[in-house]
PDB file of N, CA and C in Angstrom:
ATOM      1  N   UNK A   1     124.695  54.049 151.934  1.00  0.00           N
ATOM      2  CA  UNK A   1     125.484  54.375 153.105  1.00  0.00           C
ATOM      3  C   UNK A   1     126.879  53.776 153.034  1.00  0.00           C
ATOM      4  N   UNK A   2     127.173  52.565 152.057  1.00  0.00           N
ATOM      5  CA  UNK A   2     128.343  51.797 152.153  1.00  0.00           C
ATOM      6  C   UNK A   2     128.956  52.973 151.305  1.00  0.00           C
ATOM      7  N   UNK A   3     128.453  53.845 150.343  1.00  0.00           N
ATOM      8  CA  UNK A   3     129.484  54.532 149.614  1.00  0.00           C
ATOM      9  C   UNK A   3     129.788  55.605 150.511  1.00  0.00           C
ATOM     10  N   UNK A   4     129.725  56.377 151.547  1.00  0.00           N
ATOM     11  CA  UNK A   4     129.829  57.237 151.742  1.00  0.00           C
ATOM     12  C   UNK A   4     131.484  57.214 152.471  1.00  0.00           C
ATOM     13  N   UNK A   5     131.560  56.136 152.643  1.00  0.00           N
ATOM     14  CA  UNK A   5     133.654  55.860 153.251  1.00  0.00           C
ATOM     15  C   UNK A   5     134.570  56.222 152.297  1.00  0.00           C
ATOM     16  N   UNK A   6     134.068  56.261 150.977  1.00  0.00           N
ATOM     17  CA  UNK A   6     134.831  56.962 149.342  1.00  0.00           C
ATOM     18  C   UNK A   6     134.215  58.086 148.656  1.00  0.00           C
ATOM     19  N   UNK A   7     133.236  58.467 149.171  1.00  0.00           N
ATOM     20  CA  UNK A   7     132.417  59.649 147.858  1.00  0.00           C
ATOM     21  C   UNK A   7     133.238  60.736 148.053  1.00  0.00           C
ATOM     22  N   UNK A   8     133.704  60.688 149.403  1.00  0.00           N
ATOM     23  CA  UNK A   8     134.666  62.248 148.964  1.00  0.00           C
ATOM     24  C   UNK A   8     135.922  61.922 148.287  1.00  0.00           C
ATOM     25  N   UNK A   9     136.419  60.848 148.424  1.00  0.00           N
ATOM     26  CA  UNK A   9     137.526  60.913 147.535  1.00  0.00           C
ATOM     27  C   UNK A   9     137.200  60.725 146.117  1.00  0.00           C
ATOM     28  N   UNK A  10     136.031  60.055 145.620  1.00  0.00           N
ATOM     29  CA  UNK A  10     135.757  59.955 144.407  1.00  0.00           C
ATOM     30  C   UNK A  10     135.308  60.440 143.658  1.00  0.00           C
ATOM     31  N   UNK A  11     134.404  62.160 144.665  1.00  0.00           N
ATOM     32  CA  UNK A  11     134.503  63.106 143.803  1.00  0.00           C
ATOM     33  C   UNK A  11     135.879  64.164 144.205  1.00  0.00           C
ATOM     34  N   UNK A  12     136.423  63.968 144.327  1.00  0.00           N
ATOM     35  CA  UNK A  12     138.009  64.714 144.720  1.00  0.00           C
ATOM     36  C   UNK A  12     138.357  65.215 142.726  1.00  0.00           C
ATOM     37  N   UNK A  13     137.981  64.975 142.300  1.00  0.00           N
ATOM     38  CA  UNK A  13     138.699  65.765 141.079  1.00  0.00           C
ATOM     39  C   UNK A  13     137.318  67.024 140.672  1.00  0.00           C
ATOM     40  N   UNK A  14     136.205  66.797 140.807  1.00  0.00           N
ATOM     41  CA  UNK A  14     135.095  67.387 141.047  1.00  0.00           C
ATOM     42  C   UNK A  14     134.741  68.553 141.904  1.00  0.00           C
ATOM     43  N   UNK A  15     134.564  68.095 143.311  1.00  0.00           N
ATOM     44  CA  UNK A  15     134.428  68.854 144.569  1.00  0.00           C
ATOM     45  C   UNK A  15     135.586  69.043 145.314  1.00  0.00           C
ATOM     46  N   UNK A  16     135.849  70.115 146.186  1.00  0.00           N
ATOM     47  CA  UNK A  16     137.139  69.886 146.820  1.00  0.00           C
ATOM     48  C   UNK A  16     136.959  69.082 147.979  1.00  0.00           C
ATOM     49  N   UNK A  17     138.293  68.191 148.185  1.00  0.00           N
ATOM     50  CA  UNK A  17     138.100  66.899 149.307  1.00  0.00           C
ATOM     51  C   UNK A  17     138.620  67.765 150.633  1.00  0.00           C
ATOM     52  N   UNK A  18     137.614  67.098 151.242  1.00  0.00           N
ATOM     53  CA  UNK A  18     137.974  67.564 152.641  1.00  0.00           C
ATOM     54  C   UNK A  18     139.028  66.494 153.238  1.00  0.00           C
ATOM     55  N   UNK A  19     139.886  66.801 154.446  1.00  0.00           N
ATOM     56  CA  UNK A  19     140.354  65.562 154.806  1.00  0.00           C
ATOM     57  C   UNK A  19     139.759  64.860 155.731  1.00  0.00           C
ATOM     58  N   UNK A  20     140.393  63.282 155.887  1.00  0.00           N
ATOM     59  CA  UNK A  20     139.381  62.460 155.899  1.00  0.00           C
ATOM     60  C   UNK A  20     139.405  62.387 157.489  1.00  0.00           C
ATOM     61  N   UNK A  21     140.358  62.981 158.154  1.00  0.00           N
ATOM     62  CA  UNK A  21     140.880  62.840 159.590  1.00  0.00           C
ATOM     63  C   UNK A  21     140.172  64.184 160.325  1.00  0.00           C
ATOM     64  N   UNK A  22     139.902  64.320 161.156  1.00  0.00           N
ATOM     65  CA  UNK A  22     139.229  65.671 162.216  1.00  0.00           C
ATOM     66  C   UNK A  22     139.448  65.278 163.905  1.00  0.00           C
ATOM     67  N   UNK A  23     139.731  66.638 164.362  1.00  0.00           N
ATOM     68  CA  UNK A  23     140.064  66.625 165.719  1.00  0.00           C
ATOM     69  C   UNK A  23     139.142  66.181 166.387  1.00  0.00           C
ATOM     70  N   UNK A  24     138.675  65.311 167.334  1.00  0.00           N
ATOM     71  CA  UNK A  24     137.699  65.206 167.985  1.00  0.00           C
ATOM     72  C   UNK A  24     137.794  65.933 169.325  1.00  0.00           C
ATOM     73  N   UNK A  25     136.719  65.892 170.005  1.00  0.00           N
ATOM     74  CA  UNK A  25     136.773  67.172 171.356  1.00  0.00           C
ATOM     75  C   UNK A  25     137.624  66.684 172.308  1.00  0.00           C
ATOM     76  N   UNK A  26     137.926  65.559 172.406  1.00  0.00           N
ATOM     77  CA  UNK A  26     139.454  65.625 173.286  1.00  0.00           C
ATOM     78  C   UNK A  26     140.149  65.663 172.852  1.00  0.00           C
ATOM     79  N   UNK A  27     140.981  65.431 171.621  1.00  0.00           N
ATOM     80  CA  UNK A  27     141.468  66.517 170.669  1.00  0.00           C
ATOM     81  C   UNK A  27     142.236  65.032 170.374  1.00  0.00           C
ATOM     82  N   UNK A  28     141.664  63.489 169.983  1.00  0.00           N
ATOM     83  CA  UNK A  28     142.292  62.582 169.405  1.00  0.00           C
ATOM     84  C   UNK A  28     141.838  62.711 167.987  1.00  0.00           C
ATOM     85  N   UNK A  29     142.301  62.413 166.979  1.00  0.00           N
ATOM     86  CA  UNK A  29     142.264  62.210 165.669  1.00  0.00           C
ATOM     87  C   UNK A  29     140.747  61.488 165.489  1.00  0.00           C
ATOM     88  N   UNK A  30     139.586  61.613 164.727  1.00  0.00           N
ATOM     89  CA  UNK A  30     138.637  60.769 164.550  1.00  0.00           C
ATOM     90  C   UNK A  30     138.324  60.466 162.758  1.00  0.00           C
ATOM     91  N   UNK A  31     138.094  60.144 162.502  1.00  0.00           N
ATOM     92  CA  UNK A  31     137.760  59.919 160.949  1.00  0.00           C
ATOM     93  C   UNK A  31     136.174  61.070 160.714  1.00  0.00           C
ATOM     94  N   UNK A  32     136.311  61.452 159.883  1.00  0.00           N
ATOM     95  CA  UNK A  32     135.363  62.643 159.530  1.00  0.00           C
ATOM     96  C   UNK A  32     134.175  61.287 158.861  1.00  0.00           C
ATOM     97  N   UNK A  33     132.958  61.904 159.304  1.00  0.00           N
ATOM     98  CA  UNK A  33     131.931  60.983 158.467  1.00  0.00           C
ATOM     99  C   UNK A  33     130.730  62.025 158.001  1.00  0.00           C
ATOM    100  N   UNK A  34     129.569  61.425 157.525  1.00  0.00           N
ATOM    101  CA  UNK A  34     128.587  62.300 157.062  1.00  0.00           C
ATOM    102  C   UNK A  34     127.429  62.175 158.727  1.00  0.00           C
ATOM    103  N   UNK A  35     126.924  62.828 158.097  1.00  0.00           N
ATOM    104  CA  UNK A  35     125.791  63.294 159.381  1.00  0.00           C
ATOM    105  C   UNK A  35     124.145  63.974 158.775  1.00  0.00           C
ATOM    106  N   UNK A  36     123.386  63.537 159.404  1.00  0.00           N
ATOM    107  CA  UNK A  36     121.936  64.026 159.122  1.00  0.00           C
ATOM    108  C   UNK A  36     121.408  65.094 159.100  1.00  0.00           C
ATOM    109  N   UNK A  37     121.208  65.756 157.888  1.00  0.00           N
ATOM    110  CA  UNK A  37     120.743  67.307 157.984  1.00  0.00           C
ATOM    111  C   UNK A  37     119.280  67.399 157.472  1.00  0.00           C
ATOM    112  N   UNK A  38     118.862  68.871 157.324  1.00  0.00           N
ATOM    113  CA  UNK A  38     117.746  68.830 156.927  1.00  0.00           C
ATOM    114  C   UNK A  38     117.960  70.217 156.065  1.00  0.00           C
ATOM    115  N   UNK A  39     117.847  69.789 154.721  1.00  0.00           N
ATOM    116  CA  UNK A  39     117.253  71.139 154.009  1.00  0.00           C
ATOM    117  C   UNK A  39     116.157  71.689 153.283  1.00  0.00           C
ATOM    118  N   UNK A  40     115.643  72.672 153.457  1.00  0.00           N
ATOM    119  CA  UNK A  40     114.164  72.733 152.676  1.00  0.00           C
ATOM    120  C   UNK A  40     112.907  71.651 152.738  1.00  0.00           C
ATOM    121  N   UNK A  41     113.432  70.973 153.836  1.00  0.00           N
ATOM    122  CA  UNK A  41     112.376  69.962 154.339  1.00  0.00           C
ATOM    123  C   UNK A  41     112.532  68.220 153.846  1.00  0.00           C
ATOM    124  N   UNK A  42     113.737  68.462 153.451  1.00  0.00           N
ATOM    125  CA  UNK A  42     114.351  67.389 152.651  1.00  0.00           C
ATOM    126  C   UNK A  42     115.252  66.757 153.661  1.00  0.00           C
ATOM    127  N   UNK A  43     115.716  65.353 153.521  1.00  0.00           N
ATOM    128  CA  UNK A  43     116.882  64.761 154.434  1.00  0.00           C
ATOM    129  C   UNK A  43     117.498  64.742 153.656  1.00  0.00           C
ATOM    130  N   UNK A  44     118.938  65.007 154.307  1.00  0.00           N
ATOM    131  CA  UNK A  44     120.240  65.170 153.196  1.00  0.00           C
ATOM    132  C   UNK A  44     121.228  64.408 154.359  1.00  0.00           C
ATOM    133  N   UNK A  45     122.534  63.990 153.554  1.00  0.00           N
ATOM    134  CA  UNK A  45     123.277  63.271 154.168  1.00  0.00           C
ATOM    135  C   UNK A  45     124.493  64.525 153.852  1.00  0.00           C
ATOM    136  N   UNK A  46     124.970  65.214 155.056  1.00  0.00           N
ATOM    137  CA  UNK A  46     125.986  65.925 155.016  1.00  0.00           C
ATOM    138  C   UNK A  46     127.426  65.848 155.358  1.00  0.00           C
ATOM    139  N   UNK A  47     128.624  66.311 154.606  1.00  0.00           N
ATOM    140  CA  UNK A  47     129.491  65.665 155.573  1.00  0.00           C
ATOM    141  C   UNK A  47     130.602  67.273 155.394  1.00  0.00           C
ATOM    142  N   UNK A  48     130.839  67.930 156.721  1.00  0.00           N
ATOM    143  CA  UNK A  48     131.482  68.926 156.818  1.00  0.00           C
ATOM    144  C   UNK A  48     132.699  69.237 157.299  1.00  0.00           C
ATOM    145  N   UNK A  49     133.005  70.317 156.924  1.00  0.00           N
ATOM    146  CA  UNK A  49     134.762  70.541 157.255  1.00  0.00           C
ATOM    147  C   UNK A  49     134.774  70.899 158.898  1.00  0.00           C
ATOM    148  N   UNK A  50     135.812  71.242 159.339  1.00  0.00           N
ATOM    149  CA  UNK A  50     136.192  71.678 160.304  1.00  0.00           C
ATOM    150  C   UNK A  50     135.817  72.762 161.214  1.00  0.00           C
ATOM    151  N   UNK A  51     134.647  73.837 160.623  1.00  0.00           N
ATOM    152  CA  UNK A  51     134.216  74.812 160.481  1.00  0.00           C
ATOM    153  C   UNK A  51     132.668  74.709 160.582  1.00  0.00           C
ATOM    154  N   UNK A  52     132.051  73.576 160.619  1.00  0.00           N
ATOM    155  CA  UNK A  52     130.811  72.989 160.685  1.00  0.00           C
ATOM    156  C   UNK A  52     129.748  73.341 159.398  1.00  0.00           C
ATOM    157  N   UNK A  53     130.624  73.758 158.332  1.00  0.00           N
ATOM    158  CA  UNK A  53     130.152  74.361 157.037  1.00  0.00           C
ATOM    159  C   UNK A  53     129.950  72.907 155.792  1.00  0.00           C
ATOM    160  N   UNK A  54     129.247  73.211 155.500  1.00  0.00           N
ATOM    161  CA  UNK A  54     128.894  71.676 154.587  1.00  0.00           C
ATOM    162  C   UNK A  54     129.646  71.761 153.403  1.00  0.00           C
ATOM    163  N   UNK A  55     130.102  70.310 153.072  1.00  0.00           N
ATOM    164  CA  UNK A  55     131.099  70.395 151.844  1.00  0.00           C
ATOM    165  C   UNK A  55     131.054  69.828 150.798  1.00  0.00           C
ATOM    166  N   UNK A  56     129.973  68.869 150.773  1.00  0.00           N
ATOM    167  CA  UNK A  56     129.246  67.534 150.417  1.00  0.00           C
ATOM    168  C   UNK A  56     128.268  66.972 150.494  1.00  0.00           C
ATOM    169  N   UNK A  57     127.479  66.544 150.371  1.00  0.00           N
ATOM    170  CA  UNK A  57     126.078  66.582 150.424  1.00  0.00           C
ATOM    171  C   UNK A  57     125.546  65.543 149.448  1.00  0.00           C
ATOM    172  N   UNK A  58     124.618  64.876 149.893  1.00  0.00           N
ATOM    173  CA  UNK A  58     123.611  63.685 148.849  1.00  0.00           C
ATOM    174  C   UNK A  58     122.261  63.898 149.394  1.00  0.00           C
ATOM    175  N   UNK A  59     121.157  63.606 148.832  1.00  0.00           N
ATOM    176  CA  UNK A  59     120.105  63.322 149.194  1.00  0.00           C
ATOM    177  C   UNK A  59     119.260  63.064 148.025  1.00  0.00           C
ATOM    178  N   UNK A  60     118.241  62.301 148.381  1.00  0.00           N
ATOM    179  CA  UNK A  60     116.888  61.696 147.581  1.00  0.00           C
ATOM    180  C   UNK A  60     116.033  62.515 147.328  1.00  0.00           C
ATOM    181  N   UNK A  61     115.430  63.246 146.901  1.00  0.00           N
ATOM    182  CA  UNK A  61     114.595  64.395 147.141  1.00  0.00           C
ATOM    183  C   UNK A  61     112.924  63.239 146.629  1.00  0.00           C
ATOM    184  N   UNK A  62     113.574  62.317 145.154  1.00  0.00           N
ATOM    185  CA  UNK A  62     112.262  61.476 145.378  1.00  0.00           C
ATOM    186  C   UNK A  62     112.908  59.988 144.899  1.00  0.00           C
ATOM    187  N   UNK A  63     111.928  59.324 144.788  1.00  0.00           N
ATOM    188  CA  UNK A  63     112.851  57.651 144.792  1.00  0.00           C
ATOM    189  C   UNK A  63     113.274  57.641 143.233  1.00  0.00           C
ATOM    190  N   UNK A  64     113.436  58.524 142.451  1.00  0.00           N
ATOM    191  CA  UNK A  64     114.175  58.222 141.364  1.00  0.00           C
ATOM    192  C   UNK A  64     115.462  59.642 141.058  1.00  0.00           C
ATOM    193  N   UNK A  65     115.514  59.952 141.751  1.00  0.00           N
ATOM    194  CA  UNK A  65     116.261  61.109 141.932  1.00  0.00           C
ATOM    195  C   UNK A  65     117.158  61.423 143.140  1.00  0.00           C
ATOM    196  N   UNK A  66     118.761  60.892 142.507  1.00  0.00           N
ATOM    197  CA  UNK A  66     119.878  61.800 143.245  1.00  0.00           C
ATOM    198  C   UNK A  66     120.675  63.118 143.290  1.00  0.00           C
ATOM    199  N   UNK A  67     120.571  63.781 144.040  1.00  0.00           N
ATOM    200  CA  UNK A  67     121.481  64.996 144.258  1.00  0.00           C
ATOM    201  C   UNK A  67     122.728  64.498 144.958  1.00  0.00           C
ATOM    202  N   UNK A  68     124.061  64.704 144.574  1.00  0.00           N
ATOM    203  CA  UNK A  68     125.380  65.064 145.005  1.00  0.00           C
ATOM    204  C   UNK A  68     125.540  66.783 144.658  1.00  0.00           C
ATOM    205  N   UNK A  69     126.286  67.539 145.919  1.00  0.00           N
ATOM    206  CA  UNK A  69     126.252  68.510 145.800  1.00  0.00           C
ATOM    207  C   UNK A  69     127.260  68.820 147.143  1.00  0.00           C
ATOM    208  N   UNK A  70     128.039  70.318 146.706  1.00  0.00           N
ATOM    209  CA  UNK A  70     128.638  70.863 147.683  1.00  0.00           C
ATOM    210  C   UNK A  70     128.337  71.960 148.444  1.00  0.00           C
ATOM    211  N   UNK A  71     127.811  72.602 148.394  1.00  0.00           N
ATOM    212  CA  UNK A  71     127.000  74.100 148.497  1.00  0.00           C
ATOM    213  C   UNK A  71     125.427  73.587 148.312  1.00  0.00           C
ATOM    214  N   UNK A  72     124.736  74.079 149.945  1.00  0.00           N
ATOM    215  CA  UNK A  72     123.668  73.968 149.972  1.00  0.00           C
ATOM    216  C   UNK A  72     122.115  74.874 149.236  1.00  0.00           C
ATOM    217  N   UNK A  73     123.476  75.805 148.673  1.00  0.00           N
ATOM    218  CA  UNK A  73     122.467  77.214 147.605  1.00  0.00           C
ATOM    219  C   UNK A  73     121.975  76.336 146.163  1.00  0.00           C
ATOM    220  N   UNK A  74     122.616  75.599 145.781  1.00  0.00           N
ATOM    221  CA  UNK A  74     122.565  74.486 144.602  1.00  0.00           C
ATOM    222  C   UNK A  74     121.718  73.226 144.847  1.00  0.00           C
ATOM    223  N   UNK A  75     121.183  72.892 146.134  1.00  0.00           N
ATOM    224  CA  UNK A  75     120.117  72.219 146.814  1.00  0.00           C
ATOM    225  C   UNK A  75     118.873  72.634 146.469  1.00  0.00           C
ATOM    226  N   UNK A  76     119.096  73.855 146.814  1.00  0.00           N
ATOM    227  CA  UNK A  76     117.759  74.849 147.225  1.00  0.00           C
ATOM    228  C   UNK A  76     117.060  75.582 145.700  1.00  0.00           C
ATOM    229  N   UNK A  77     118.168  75.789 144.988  1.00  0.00           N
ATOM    230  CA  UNK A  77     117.729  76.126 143.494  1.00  0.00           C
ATOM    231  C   UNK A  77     117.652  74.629 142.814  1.00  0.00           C
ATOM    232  N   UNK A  78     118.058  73.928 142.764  1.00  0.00           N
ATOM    233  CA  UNK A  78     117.864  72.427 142.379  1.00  0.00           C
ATOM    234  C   UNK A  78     116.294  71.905 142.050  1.00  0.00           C
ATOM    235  N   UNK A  79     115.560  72.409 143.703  1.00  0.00           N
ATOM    236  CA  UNK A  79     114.712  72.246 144.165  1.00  0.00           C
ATOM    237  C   UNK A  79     113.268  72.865 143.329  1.00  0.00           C
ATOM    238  N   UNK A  80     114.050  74.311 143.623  1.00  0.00           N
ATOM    239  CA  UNK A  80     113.248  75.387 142.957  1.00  0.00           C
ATOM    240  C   UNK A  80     112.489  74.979 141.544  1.00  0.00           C
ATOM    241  N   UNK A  81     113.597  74.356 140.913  1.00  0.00           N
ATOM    242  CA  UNK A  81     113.379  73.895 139.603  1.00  0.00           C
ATOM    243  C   UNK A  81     112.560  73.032 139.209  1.00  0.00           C
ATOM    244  N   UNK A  82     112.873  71.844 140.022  1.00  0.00           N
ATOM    245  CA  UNK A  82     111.976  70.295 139.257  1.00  0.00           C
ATOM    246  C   UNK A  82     110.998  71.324 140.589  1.00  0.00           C
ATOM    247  N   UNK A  83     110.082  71.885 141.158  1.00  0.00           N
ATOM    248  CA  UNK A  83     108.814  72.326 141.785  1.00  0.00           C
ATOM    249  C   UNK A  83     108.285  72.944 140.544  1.00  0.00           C
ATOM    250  N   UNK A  84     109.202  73.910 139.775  1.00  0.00           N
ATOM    251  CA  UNK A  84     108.654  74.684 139.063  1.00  0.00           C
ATOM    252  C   UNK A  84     107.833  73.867 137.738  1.00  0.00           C
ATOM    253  N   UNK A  85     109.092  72.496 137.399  1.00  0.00           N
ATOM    254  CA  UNK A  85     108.597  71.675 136.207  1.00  0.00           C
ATOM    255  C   UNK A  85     107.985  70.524 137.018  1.00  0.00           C
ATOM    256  N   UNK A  86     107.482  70.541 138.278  1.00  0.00           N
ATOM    257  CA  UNK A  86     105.914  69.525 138.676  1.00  0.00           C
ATOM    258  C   UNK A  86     106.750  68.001 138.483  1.00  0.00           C
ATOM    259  N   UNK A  87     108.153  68.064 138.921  1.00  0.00           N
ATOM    260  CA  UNK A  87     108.905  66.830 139.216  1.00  0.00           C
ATOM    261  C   UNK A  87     109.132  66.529 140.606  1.00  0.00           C
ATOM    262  N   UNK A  88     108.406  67.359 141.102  1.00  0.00           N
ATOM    263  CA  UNK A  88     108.572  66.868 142.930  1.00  0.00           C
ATOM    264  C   UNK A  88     107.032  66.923 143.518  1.00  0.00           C
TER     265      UNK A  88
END
């Protein structure tokens, strides 16, 4: 959780960076952070643009295995895979 104040900038040559600033609903400046999603039955740590569209993404799927990812279609086939090779 301590990395998540840099992962977007540190994959910034990688993924495209979102910026780090977002309007909040009274419309003051707030710092963009990640937030709790759920995909395919999995917890993922999401952190989205402006548009409420995901841009970034981590999650554990098992305790020896990380996913970083931007597109949640690359989650879901990710998935598909280590099920298919009996790694999940």
């Amino acid at each position: 959780l301590t990395w998540e104040s840099t992962i977007n900038a540190d994959f910034a040559p990688i993924y495209a960076r979102v910026p780090d600033l977002t309007l909040g609903a009274d419309g003051i400046p707030t710092r963009r952070g990640f937030s709790d999603i759920v995909m395919r039955n999995y917890d993922v740590r999401a952190l989205k643009d402006d548009a409420g569209n995901v841009v970034l993404y981590y999650s554990f799927p098992t305790r020896n295995l990380l996913v970083i990812g931007e597109s949640p279609y690359t989650f879901t086939e990710l998935l598909s895979r280590l099920q298919a090779q009996k790694r999940l």
